[in-house]
Protein backbone atom coordinates (compact mmCIF):
# COMPACT_ATOMS: atom_id res chain seq x y z
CA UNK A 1 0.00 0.00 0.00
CA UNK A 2 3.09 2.48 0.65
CA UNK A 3 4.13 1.32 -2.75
CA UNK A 4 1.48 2.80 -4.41
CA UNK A 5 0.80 5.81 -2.68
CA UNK A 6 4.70 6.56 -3.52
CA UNK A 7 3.60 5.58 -7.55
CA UNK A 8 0.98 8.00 -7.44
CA UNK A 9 2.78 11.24 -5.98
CA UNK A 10 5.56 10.81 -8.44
CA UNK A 11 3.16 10.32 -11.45
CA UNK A 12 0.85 13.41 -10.16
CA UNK A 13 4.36 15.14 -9.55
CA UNK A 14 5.47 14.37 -13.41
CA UNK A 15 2.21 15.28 -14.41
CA UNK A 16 2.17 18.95 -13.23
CA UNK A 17 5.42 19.49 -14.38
CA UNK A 18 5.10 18.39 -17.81
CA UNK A 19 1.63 20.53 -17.73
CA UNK A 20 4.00 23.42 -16.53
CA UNK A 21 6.07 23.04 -19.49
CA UNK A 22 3.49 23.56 -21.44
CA UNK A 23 1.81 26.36 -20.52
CA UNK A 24 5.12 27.57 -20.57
CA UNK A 25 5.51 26.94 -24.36
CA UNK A 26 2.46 28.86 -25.42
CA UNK A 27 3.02 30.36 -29.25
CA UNK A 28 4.16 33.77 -29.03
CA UNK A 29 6.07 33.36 -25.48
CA UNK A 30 9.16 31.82 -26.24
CA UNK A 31 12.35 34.06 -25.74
CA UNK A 32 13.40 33.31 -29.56
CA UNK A 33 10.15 35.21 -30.78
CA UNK A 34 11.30 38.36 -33.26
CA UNK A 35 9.26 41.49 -32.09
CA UNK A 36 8.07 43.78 -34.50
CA UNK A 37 10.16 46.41 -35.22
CA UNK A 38 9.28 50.18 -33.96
CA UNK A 39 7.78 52.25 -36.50
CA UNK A 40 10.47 55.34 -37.90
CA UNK A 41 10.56 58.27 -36.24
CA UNK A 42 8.64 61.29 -37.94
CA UNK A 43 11.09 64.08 -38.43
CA UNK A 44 8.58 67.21 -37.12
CA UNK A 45 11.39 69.82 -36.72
CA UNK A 46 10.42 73.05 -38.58
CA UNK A 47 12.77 74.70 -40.37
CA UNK A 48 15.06 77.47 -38.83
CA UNK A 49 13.64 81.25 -39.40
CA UNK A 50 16.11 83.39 -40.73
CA UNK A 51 16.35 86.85 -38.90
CA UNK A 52 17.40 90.15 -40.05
CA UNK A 53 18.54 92.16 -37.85
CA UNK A 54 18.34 95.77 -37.76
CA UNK A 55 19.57 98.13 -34.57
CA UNK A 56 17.81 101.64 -34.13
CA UNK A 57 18.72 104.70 -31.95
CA UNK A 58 15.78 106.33 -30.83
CA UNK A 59 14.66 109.64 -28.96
CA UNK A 60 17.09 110.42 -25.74
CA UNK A 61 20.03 107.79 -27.37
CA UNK A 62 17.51 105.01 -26.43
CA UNK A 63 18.54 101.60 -28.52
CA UNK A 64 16.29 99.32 -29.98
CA UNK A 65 16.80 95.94 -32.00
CA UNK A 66 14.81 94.65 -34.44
CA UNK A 67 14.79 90.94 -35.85
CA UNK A 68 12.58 90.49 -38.99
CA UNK A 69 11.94 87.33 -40.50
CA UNK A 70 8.76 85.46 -42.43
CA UNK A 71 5.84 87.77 -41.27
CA UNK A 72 7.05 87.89 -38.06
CA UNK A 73 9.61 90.48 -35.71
CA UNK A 74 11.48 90.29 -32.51
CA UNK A 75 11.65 93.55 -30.63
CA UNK A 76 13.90 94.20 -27.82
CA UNK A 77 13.60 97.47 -26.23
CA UNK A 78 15.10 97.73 -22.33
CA UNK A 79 14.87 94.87 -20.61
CA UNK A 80 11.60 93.82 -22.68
CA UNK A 81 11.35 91.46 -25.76
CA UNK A 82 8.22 91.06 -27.58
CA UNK A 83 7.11 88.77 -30.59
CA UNK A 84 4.72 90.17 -32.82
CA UNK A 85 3.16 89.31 -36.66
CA UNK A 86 2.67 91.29 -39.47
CA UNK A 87 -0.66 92.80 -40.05
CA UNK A 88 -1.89 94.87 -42.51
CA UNK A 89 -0.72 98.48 -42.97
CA UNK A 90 -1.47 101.61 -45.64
CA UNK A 91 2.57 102.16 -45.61
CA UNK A 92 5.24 100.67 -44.26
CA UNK A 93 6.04 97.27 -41.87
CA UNK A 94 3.46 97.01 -38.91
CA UNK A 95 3.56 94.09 -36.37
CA UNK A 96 1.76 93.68 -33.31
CA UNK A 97 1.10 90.91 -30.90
CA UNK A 98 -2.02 92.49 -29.69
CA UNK A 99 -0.79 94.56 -26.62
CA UNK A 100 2.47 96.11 -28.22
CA UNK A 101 2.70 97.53 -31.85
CA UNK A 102 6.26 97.73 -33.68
CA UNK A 103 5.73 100.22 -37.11
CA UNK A 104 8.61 100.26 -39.04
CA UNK A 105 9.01 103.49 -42.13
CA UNK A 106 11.56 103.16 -44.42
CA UNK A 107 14.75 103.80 -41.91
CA UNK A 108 12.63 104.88 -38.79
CA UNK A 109 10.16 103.63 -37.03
CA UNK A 110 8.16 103.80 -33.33
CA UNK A 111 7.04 101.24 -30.44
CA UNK A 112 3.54 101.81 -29.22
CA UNK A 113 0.46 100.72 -27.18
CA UNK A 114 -1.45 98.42 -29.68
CA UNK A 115 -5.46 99.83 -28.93
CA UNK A 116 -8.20 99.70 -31.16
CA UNK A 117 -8.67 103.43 -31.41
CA UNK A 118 -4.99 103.83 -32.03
CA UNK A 119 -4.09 105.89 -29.63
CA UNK A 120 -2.21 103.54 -27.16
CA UNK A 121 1.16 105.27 -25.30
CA UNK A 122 3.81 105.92 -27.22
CA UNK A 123 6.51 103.89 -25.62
CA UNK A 124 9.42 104.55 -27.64
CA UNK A 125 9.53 107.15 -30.94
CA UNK A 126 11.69 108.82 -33.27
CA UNK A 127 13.79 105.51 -34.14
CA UNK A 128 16.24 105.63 -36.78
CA UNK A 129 18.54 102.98 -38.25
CA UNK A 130 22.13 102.80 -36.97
CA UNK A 131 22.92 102.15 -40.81
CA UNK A 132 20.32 103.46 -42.95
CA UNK A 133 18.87 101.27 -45.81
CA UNK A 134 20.07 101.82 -49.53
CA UNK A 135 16.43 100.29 -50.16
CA UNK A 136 12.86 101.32 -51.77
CA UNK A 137 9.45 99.67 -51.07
CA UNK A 138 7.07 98.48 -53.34
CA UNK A 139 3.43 97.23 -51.38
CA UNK A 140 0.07 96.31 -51.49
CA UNK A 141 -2.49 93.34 -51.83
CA UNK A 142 -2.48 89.94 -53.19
CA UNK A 143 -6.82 89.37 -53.71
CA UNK A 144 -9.08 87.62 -55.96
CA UNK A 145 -13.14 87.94 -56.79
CA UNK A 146 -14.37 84.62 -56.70
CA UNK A 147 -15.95 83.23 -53.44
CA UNK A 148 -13.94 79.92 -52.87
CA UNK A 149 -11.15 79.68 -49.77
CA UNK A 150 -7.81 78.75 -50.23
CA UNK A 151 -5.73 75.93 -48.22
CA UNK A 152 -3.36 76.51 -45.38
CA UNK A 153 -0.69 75.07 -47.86
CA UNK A 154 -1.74 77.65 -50.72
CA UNK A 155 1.53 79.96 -51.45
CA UNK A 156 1.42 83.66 -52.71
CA UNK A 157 4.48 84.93 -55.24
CA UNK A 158 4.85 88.36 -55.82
CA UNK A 159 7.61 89.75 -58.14
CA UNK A 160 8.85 93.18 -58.99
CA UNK A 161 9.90 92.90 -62.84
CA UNK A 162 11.89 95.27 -65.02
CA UNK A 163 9.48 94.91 -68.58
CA UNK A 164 10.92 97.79 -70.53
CA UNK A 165 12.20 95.49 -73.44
CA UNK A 166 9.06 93.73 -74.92
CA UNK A 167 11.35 91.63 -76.74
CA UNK A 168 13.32 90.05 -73.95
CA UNK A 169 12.30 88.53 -70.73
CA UNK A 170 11.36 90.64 -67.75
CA UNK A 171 14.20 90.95 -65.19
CA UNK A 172 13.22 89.75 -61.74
CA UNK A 173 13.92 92.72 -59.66
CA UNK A 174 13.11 91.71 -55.99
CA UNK A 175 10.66 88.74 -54.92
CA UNK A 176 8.51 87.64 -52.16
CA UNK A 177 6.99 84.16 -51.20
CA UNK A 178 4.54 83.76 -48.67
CA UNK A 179 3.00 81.13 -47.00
CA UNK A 180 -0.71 81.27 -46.57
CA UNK A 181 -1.36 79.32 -43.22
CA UNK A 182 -4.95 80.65 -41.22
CA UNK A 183 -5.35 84.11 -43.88
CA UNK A 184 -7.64 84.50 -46.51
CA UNK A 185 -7.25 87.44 -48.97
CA UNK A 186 -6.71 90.03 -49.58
CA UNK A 187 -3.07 89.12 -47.87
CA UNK A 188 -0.77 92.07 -47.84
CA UNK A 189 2.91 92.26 -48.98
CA UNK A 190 5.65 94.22 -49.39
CA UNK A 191 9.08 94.01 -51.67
CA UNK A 192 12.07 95.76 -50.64
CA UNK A 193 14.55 96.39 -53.52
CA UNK A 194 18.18 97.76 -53.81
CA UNK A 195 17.05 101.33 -55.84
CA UNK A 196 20.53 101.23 -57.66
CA UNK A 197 18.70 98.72 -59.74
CA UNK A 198 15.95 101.08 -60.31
CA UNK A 199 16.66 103.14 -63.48
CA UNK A 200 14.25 106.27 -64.19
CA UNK A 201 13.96 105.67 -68.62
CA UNK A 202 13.04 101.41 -67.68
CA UNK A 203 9.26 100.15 -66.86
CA UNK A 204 8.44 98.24 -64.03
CA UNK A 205 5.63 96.12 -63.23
CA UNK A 206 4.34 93.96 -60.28
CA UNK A 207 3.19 90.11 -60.93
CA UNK A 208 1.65 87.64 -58.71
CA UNK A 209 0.33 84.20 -58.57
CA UNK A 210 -1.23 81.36 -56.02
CA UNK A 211 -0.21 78.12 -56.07
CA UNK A 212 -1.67 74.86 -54.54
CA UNK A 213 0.94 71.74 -54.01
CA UNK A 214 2.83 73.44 -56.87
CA UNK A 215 -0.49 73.49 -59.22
CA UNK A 216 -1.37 76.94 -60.52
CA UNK A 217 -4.98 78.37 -59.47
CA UNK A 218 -4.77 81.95 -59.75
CA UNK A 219 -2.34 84.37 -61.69
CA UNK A 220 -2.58 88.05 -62.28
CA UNK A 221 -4.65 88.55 -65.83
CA UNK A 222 -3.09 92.02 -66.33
CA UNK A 223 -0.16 94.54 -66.10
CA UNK A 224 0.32 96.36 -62.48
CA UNK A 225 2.99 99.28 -63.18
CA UNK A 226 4.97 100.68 -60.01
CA UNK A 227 7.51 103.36 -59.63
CA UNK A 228 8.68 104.67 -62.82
CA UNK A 229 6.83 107.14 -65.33
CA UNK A 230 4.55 108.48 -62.32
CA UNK A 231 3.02 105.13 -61.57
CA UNK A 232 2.56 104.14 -57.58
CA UNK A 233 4.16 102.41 -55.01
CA UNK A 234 1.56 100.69 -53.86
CA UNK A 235 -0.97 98.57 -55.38
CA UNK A 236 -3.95 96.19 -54.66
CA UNK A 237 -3.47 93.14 -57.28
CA UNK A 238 -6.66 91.57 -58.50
CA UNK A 239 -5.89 87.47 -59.67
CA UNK A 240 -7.62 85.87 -61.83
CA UNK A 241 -8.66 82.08 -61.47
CA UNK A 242 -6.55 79.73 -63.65
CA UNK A 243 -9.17 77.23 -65.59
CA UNK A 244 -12.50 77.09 -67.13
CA UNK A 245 -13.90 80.02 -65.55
CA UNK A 246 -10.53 82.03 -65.91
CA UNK A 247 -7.23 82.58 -67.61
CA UNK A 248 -6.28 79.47 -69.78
């Protein structure tokens, strides 16, 4: 009787052992099993801005710095920095990050109270460039008639062009690209050119056009002239739709 009690603890002892080395074998649970590998790393970094920078003295010897660079400024004035965008203006470079207003004038410029009234307190005024600009301004509006929105990839060319020979390509005399993101038009710009370039007996023109994932959609369907032979400085730029229902 000992005998066989003995027989039976061993066998029920084998038995849960083998049973262990099975559950222990499940598929999928063995340390040779290859793991999936991770999936690659999205490479999200934006791309640096490029600043400009641009160092004013203004009323009393008071310094200011400016840092321009794709629609958007840097001021440092005292011991205070402020980031502001670009917003639309009759004349010259206005940013504002909706307390604090930087307007920039050809080589001057002030820092003010951003109100709606625009009236705020002049905090700084009478700024002019440490080393004043050999440069001329042309500005104005990028727009279009028909009622359809553009994507936040959309991207607005402008180009100031030298067209005085009809029989020769139009020199590209400055350029600006920007990025549409959140606007809709009209979307203001503004080229800055060297005016050396800019000869009094030559005709010069503005050109523009939107462009969608590098597809065309609208283009300007006529002749803006700036500067030269009394034209303006400034203009608002009409485009017309490229397609059916525009310029082919």
């Amino acid at each position: 009787m000992k005998t066989r009690t003995v027989r039976y603890a061993a066998a029920v002892a084998l038995g849960s052992l083998l049973g262990g080395v099975a559950l222990g074998q499940e598929p999928g649970a063995g340390p040779t099993e290859t793991q999936p590998a991770a999936p690659p790393a999205h490479n999200n970094v934006r791309k640096a801005i490029r600043w400009k920078q641009f160092d004013y003295t203004c009323e009393g010897g008071a310094k200011l710095t400016v840092y321009l660079g794709e629609q958007l400024a840097k001021i440092r004035f005292g011991n205070n920095a402020y980031l502001m965008k670009q917003t639309v203006s009759a004349d010259g470079n206005r940013y504002s990050d909706g307390k604090m207003l930087w307007w920039g004038r050809g080589n001057g410029g002030f820092l003010q109270e951003d109100t709606p009234d625009g009236n705020g307190k002049m905090i700084v005024r009478d700024c002019k460039l440490d080393m004043p600009l050999n440069e001329g301004t042309v500005s104005g509006t990028v727009s279009y008639l028909q009622r359809v929105a553009l994507p936040p990839n959309a991207v607005i060319q402008v180009q100031l062009r030298d067209v005085s020979l009809a029989d020769a390509p139009a020199k590209v005399i400055a350029e600006e690209t920007i990025n549409l993101g959140q606007r809709q038009v009209p979307v203001p710009f503004e080229l800055n050119f060297d005016t050396a370039k800019i000869d009094p007996k030559h005709s010069y023109s503005l050109s523009a056009k939107v462009t969608v994932d590098g597809e065309l959609r609208f283009i300007n369907g006529q002749s803006y002239p700036v500067l030269t032979r009394g034209n303006p400085s400034r203009v608002d730029m009409i485009l017309k739709q490229v397609g059916a229902a525009g310029v082919k």
